[in-house]
PDB file of N, CA and C in Angstrom:
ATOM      1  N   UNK A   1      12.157  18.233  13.677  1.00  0.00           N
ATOM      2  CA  UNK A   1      11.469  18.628  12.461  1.00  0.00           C
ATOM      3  C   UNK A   1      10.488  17.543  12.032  1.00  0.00           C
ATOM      4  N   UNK A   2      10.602  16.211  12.141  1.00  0.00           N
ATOM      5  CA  UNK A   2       9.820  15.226  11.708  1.00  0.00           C
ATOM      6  C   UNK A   2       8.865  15.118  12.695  1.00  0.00           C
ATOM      7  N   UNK A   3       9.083  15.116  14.249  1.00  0.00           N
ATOM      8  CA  UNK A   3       8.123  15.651  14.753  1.00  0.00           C
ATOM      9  C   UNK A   3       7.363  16.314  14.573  1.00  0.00           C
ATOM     10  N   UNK A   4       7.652  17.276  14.675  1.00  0.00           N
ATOM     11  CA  UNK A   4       6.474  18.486  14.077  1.00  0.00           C
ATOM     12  C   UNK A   4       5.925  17.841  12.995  1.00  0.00           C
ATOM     13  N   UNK A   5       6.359  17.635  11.615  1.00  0.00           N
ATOM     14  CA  UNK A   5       5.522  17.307  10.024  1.00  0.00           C
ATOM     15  C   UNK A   5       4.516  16.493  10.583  1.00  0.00           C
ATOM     16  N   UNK A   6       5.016  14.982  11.181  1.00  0.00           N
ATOM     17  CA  UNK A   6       4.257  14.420  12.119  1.00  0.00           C
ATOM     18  C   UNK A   6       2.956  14.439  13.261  1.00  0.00           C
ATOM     19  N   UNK A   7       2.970  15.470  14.125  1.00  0.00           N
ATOM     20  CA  UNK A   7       1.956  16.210  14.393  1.00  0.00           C
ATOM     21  C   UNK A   7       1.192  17.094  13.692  1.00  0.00           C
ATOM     22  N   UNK A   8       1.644  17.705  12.564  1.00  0.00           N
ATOM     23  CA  UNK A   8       1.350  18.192  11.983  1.00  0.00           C
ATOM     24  C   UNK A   8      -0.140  17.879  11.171  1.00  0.00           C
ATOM     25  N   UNK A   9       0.665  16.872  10.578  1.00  0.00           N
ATOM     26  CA  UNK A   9       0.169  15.808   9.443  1.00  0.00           C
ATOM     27  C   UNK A   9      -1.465  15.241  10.689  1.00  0.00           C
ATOM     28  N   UNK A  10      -0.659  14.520  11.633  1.00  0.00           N
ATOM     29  CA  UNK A  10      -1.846  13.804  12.894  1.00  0.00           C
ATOM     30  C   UNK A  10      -3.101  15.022  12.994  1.00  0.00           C
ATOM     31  N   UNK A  11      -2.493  16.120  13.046  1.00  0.00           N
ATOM     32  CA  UNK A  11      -3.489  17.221  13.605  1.00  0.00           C
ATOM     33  C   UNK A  11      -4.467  17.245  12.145  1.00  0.00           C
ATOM     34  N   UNK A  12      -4.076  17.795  10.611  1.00  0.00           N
ATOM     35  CA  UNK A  12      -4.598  17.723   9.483  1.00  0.00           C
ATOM     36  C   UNK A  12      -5.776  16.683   9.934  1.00  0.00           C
ATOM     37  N   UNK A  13      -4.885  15.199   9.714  1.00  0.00           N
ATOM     38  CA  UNK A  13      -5.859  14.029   9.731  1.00  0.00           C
ATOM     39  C   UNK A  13      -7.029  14.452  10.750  1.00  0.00           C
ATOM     40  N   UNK A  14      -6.669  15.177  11.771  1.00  0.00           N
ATOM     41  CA  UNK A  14      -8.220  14.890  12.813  1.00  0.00           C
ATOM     42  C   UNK A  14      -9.280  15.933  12.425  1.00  0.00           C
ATOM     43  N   UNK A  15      -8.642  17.265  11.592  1.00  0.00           N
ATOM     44  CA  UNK A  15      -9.477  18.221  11.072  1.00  0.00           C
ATOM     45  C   UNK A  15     -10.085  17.396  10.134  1.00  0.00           C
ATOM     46  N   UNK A  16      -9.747  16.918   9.527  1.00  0.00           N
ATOM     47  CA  UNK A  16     -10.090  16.296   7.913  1.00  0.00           C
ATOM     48  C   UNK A  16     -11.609  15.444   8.402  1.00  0.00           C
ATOM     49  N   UNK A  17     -11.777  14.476   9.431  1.00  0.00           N
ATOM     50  CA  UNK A  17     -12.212  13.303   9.991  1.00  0.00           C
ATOM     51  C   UNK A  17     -13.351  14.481  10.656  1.00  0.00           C
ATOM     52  N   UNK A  18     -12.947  15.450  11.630  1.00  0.00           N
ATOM     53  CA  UNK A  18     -14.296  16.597  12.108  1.00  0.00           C
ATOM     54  C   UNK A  18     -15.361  17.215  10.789  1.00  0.00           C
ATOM     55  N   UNK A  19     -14.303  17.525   9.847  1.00  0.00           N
ATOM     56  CA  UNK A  19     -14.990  18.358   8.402  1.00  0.00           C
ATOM     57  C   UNK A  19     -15.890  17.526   8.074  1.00  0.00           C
ATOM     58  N   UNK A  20     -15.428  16.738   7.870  1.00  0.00           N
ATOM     59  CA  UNK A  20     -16.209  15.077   7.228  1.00  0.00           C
ATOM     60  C   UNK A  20     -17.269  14.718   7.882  1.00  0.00           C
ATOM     61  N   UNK A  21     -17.465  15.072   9.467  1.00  0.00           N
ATOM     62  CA  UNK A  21     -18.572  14.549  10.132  1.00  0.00           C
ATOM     63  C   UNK A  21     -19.884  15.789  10.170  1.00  0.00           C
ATOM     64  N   UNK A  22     -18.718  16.903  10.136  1.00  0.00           N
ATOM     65  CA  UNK A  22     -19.614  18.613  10.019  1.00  0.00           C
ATOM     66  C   UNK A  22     -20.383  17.977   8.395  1.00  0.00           C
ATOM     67  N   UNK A  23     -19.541  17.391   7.315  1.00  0.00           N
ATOM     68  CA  UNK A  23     -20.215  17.617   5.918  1.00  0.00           C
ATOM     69  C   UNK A  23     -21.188  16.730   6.026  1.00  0.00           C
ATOM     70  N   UNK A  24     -21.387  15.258   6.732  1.00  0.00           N
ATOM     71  CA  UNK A  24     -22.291  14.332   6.541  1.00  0.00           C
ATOM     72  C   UNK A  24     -23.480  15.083   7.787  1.00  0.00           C
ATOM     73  N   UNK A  25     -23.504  15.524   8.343  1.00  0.00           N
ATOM     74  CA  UNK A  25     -24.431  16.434   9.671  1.00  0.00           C
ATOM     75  C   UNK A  25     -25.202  17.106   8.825  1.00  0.00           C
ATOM     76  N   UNK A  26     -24.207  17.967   8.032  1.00  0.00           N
ATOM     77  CA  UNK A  26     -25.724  19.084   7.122  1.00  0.00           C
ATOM     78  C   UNK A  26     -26.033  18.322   6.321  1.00  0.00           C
ATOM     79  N   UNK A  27     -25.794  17.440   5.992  1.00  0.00           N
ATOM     80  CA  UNK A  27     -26.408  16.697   4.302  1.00  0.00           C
ATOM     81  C   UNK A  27     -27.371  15.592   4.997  1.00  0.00           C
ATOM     82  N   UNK A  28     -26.929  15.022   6.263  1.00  0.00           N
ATOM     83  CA  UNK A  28     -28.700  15.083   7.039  1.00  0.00           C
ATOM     84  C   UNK A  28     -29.495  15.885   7.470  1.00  0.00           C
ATOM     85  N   UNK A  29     -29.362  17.191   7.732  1.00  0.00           N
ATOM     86  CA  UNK A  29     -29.804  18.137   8.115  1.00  0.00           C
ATOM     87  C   UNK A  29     -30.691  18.475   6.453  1.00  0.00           C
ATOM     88  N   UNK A  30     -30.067  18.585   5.679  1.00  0.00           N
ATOM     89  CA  UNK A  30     -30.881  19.424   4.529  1.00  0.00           C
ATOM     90  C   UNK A  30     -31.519  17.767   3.813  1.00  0.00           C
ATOM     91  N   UNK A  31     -31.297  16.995   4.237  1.00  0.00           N
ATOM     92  CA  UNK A  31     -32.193  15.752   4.043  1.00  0.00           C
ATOM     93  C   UNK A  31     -33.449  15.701   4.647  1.00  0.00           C
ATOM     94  N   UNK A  32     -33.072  15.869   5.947  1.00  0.00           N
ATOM     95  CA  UNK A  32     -34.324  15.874   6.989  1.00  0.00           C
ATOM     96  C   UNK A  32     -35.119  17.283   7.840  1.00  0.00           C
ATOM     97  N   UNK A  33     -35.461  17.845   7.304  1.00  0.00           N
ATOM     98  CA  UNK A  33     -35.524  19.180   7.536  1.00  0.00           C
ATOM     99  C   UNK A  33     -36.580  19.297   9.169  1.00  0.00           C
ATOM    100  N   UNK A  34     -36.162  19.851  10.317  1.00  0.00           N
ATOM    101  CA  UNK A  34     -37.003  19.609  11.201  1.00  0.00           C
ATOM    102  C   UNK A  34     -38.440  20.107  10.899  1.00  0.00           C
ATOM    103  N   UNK A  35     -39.657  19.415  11.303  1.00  0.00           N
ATOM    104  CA  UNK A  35     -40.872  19.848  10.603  1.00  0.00           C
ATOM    105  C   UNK A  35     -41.794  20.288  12.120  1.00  0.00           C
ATOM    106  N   UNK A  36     -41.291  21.681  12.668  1.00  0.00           N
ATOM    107  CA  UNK A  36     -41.929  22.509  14.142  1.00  0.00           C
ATOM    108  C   UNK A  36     -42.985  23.444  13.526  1.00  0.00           C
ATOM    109  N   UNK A  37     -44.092  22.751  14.440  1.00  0.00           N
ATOM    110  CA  UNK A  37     -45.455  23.213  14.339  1.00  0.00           C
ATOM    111  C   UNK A  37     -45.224  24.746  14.688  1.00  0.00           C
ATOM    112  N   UNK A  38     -44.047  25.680  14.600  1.00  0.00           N
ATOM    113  CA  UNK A  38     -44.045  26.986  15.449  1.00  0.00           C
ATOM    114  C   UNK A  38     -43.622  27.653  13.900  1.00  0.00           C
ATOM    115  N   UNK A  39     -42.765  27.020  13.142  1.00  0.00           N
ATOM    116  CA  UNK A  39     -41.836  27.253  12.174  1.00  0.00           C
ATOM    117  C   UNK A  39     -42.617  27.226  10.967  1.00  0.00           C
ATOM    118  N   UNK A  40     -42.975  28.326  10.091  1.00  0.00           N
ATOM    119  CA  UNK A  40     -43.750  28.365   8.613  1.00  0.00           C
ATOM    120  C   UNK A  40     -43.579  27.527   7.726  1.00  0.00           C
ATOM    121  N   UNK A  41     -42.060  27.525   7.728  1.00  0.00           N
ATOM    122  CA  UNK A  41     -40.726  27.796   6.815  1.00  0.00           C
ATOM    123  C   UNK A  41     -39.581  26.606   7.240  1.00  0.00           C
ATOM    124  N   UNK A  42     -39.766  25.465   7.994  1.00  0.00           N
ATOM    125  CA  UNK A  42     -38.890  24.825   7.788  1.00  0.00           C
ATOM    126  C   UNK A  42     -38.213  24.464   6.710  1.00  0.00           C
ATOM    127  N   UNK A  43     -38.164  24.734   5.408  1.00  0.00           N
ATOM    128  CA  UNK A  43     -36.997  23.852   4.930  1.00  0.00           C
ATOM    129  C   UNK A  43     -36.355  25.309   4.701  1.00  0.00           C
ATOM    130  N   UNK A  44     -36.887  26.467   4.239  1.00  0.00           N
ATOM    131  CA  UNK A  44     -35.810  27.517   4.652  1.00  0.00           C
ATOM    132  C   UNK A  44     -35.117  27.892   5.672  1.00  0.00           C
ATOM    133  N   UNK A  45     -35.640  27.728   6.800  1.00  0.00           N
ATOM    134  CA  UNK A  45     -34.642  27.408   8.031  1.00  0.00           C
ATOM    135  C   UNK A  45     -33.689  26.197   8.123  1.00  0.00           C
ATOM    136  N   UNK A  46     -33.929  25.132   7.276  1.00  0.00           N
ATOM    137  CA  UNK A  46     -32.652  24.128   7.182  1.00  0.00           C
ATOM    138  C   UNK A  46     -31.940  24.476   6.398  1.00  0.00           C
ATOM    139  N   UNK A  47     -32.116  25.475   4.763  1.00  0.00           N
ATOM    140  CA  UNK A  47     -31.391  25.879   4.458  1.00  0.00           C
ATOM    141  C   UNK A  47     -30.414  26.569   4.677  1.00  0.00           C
ATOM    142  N   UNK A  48     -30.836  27.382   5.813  1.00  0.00           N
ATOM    143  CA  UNK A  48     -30.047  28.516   6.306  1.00  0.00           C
ATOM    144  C   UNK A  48     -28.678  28.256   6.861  1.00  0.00           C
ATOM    145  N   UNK A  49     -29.204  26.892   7.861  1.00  0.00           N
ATOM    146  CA  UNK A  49     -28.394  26.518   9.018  1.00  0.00           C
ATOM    147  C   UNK A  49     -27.475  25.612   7.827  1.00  0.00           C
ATOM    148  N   UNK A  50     -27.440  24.779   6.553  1.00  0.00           N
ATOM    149  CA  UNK A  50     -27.017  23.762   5.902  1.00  0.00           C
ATOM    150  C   UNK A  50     -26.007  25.372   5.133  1.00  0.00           C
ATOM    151  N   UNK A  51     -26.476  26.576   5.109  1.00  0.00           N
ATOM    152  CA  UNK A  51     -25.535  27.079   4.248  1.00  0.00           C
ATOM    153  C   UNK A  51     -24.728  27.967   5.296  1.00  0.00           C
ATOM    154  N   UNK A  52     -24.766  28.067   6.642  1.00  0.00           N
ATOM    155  CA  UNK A  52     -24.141  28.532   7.161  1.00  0.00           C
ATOM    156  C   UNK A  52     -23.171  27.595   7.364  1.00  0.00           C
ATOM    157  N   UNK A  53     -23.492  26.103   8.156  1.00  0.00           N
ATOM    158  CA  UNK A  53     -22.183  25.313   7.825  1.00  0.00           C
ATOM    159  C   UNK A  53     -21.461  25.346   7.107  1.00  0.00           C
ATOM    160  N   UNK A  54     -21.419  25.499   5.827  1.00  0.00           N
ATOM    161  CA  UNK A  54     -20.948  25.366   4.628  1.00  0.00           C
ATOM    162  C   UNK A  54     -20.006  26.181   4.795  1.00  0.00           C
ATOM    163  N   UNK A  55     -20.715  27.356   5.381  1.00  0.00           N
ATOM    164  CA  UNK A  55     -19.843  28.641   4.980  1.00  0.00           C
ATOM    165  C   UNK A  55     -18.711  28.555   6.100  1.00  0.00           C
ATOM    166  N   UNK A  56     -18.803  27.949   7.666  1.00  0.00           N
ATOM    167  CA  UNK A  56     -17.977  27.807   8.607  1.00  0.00           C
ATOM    168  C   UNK A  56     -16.923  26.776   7.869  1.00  0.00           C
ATOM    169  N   UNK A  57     -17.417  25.814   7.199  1.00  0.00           N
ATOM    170  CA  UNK A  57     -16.247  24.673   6.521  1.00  0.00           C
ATOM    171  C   UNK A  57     -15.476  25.507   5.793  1.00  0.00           C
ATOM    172  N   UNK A  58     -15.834  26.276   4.856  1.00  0.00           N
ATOM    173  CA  UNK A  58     -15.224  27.058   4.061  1.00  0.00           C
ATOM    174  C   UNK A  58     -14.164  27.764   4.470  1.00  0.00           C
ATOM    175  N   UNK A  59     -14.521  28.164   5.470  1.00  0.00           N
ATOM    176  CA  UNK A  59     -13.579  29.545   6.280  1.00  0.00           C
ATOM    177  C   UNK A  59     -13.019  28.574   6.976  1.00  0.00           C
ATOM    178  N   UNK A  60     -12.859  27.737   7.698  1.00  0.00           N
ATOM    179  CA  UNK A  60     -12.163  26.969   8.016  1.00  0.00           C
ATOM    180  C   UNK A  60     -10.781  26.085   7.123  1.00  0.00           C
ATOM    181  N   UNK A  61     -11.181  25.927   6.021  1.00  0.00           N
ATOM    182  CA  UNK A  61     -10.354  25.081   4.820  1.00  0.00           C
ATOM    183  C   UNK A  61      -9.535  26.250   4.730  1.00  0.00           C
ATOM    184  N   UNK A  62     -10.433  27.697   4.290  1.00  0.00           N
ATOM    185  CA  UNK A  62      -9.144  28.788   4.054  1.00  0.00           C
ATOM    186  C   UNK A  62      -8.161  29.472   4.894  1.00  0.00           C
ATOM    187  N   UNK A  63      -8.442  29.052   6.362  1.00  0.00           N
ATOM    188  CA  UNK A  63      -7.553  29.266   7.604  1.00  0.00           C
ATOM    189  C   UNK A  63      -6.708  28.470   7.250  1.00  0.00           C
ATOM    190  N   UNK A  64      -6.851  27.117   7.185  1.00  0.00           N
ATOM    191  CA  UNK A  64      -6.130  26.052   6.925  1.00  0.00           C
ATOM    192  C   UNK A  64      -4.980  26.037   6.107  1.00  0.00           C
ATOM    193  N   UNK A  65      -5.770  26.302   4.851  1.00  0.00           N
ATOM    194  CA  UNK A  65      -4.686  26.827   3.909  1.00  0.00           C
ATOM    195  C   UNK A  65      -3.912  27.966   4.254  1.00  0.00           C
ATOM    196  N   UNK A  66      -4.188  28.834   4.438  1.00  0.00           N
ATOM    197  CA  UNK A  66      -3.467  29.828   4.814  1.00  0.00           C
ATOM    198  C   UNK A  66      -2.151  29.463   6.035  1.00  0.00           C
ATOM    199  N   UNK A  67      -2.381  28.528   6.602  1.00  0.00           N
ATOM    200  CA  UNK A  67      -1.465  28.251   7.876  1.00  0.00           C
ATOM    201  C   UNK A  67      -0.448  27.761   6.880  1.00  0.00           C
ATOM    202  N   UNK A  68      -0.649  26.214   6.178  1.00  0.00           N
ATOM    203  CA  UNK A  68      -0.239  25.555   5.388  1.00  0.00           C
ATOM    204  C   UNK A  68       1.135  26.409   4.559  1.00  0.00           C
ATOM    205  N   UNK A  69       0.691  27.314   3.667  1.00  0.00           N
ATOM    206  CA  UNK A  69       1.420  28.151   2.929  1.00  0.00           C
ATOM    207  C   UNK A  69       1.994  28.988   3.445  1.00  0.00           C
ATOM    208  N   UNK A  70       1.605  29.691   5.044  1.00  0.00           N
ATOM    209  CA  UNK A  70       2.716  30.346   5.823  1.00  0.00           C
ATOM    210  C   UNK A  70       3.847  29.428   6.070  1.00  0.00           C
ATOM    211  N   UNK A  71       3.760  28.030   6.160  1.00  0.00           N
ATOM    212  CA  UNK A  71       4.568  27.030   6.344  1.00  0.00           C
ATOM    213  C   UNK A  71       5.584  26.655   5.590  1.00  0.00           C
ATOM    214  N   UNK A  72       4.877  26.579   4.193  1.00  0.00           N
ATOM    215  CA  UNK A  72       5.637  26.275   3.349  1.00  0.00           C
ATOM    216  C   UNK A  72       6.823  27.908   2.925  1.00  0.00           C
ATOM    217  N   UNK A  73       5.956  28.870   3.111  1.00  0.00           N
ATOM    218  CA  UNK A  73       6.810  29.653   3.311  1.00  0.00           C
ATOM    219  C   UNK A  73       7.918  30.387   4.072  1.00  0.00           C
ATOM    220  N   UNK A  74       8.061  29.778   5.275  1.00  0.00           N
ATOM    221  CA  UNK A  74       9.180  29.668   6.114  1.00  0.00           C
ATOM    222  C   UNK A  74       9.553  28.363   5.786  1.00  0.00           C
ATOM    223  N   UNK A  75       9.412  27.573   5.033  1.00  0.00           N
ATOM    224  CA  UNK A  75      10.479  26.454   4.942  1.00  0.00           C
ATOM    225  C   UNK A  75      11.866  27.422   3.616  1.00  0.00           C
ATOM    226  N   UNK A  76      10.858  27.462   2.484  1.00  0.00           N
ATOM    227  CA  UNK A  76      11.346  27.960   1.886  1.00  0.00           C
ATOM    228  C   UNK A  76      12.323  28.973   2.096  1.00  0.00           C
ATOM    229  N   UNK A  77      11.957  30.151   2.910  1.00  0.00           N
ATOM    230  CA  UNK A  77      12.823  30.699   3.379  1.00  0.00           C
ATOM    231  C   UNK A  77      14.053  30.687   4.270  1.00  0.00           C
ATOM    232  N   UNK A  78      13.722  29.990   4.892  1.00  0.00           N
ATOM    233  CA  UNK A  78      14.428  29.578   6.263  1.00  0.00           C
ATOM    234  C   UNK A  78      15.669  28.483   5.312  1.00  0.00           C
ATOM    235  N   UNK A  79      15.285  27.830   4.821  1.00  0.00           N
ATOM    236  CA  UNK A  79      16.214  26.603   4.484  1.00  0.00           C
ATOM    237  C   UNK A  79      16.448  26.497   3.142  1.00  0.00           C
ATOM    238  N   UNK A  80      15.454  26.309   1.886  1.00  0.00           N
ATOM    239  CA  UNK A  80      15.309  25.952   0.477  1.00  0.00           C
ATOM    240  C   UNK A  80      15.948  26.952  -0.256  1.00  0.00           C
ATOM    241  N   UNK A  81      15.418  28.372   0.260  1.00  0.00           N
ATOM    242  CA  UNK A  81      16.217  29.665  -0.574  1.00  0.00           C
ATOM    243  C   UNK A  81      18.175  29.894   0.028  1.00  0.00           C
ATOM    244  N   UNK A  82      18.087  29.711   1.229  1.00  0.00           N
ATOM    245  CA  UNK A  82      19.580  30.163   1.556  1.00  0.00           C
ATOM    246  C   UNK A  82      20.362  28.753   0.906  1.00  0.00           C
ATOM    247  N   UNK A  83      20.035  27.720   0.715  1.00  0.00           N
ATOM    248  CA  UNK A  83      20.408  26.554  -0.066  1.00  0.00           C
ATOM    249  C   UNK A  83      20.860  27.101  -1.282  1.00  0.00           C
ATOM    250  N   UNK A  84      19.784  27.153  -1.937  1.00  0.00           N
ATOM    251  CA  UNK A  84      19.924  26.993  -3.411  1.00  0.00           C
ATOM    252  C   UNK A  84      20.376  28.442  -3.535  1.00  0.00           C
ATOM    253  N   UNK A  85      20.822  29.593  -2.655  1.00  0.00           N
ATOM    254  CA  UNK A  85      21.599  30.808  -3.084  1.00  0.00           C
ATOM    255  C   UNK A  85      23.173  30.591  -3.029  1.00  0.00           C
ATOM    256  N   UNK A  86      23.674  29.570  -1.522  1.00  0.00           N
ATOM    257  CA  UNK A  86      24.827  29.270  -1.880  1.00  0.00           C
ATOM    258  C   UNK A  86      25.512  28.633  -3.147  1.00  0.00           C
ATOM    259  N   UNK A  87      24.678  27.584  -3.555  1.00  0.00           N
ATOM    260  CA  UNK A  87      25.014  26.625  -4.885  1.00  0.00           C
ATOM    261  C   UNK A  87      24.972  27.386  -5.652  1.00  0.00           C
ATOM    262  N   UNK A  88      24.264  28.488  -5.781  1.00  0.00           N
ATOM    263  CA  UNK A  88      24.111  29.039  -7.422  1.00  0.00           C
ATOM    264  C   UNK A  88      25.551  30.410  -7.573  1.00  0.00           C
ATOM    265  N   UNK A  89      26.010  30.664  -5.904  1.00  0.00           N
ATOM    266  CA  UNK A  89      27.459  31.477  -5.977  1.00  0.00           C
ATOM    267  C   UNK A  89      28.313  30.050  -5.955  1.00  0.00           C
ATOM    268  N   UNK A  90      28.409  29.186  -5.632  1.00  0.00           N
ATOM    269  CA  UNK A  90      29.464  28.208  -5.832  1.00  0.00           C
ATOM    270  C   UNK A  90      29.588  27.882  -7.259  1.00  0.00           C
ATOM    271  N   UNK A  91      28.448  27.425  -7.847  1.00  0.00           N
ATOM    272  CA  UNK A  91      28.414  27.279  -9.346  1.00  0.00           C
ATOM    273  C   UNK A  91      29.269  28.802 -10.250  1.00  0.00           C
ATOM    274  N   UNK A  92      28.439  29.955  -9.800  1.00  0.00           N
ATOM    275  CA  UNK A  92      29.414  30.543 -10.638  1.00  0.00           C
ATOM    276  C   UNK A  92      30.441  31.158 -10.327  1.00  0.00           C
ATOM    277  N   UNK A  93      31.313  30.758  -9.010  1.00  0.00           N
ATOM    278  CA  UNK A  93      32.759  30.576  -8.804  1.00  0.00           C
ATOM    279  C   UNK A  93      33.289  29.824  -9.724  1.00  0.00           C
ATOM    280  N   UNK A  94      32.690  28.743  -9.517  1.00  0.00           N
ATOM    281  CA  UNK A  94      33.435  27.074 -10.487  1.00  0.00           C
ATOM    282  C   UNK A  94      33.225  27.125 -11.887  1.00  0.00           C
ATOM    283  N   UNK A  95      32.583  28.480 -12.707  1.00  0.00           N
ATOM    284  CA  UNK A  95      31.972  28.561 -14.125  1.00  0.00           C
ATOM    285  C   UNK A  95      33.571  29.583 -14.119  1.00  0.00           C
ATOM    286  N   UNK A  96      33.522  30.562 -13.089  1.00  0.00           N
ATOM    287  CA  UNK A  96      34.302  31.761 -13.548  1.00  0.00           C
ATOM    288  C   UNK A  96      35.956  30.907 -13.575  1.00  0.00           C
ATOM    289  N   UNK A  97      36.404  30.128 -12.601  1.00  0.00           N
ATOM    290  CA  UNK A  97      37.376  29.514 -12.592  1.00  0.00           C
ATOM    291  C   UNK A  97      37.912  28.903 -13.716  1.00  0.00           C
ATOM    292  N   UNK A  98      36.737  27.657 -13.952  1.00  0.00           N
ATOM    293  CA  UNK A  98      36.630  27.088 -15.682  1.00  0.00           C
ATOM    294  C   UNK A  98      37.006  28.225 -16.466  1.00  0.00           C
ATOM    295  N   UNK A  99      36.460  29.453 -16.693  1.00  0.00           N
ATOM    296  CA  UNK A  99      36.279  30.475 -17.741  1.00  0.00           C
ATOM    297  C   UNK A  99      37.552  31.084 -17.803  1.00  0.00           C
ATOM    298  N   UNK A 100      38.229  31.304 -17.060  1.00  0.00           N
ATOM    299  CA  UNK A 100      39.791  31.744 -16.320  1.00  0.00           C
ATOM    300  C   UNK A 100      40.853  30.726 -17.173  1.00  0.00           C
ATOM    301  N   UNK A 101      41.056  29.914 -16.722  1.00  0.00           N
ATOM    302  CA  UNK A 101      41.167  28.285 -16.900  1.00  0.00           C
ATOM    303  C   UNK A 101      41.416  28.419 -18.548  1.00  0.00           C
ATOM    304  N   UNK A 102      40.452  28.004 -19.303  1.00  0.00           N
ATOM    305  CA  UNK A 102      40.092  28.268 -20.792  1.00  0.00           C
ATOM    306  C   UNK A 102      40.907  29.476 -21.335  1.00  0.00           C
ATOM    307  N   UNK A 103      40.792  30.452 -20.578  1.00  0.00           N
ATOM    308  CA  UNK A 103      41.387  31.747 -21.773  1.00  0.00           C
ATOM    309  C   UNK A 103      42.662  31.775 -21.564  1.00  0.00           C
ATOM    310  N   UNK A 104      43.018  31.010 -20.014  1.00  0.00           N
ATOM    311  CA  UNK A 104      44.782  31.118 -20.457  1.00  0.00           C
ATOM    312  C   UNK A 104      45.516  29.945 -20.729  1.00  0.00           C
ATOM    313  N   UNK A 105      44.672  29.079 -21.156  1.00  0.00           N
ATOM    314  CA  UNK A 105      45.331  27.955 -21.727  1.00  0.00           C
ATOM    315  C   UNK A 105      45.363  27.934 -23.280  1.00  0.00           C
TER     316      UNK A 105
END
């Protein structure tokens, strides 16, 4: 299991470090707009390409997330909920016992 969080975590870090190099790429890109004697319209064509990145980062972060919270949701399930369902019938075994306890004493 720590393995995995571990790779996990390693894998995050190397997305994080790619995003980061994708975000500093367009923000030279819409800095420096290529200026082709063929092209009318260069800085609307850098726009284009600076908001399509954007939009691949985007969809990317929300894959991301989405993995993330499938995760957290088989933890939860798998382990956190069948946990905290036993304790909460043990607790009110040990309430009803107490309660037992009390009325015939």
């Amino acid at each position: 299991m720590e393995q995995t969080r571990f790779n996990a975590e390693a894998n995050d870090d190397n997305k994080e470090v790619k995003r980061m190099k994708e975000i500093q790429e367009i923000q030279h890109m819409a800095d420096h707009p290529q200026q082709s004697p063929e092209t009318a319209f260069p800085a609307i064509i850098a726009e284009a390409e600076y908001v399509s990145r954007l939009s691949t980062i985007l969809v990317e972060t929300i894959e991301e997330t989405k993995e993330r919270i499938s995760q957290i949701e088989y933890i939860f399930c798998s382990q956190l909920f069948p946990n905290f369902q036993s304790n909460s019938k043990r607790l009110r075994l040990i309430y009803s016992e107490g309660r037992n306890a009390a009325e015939t004493s």
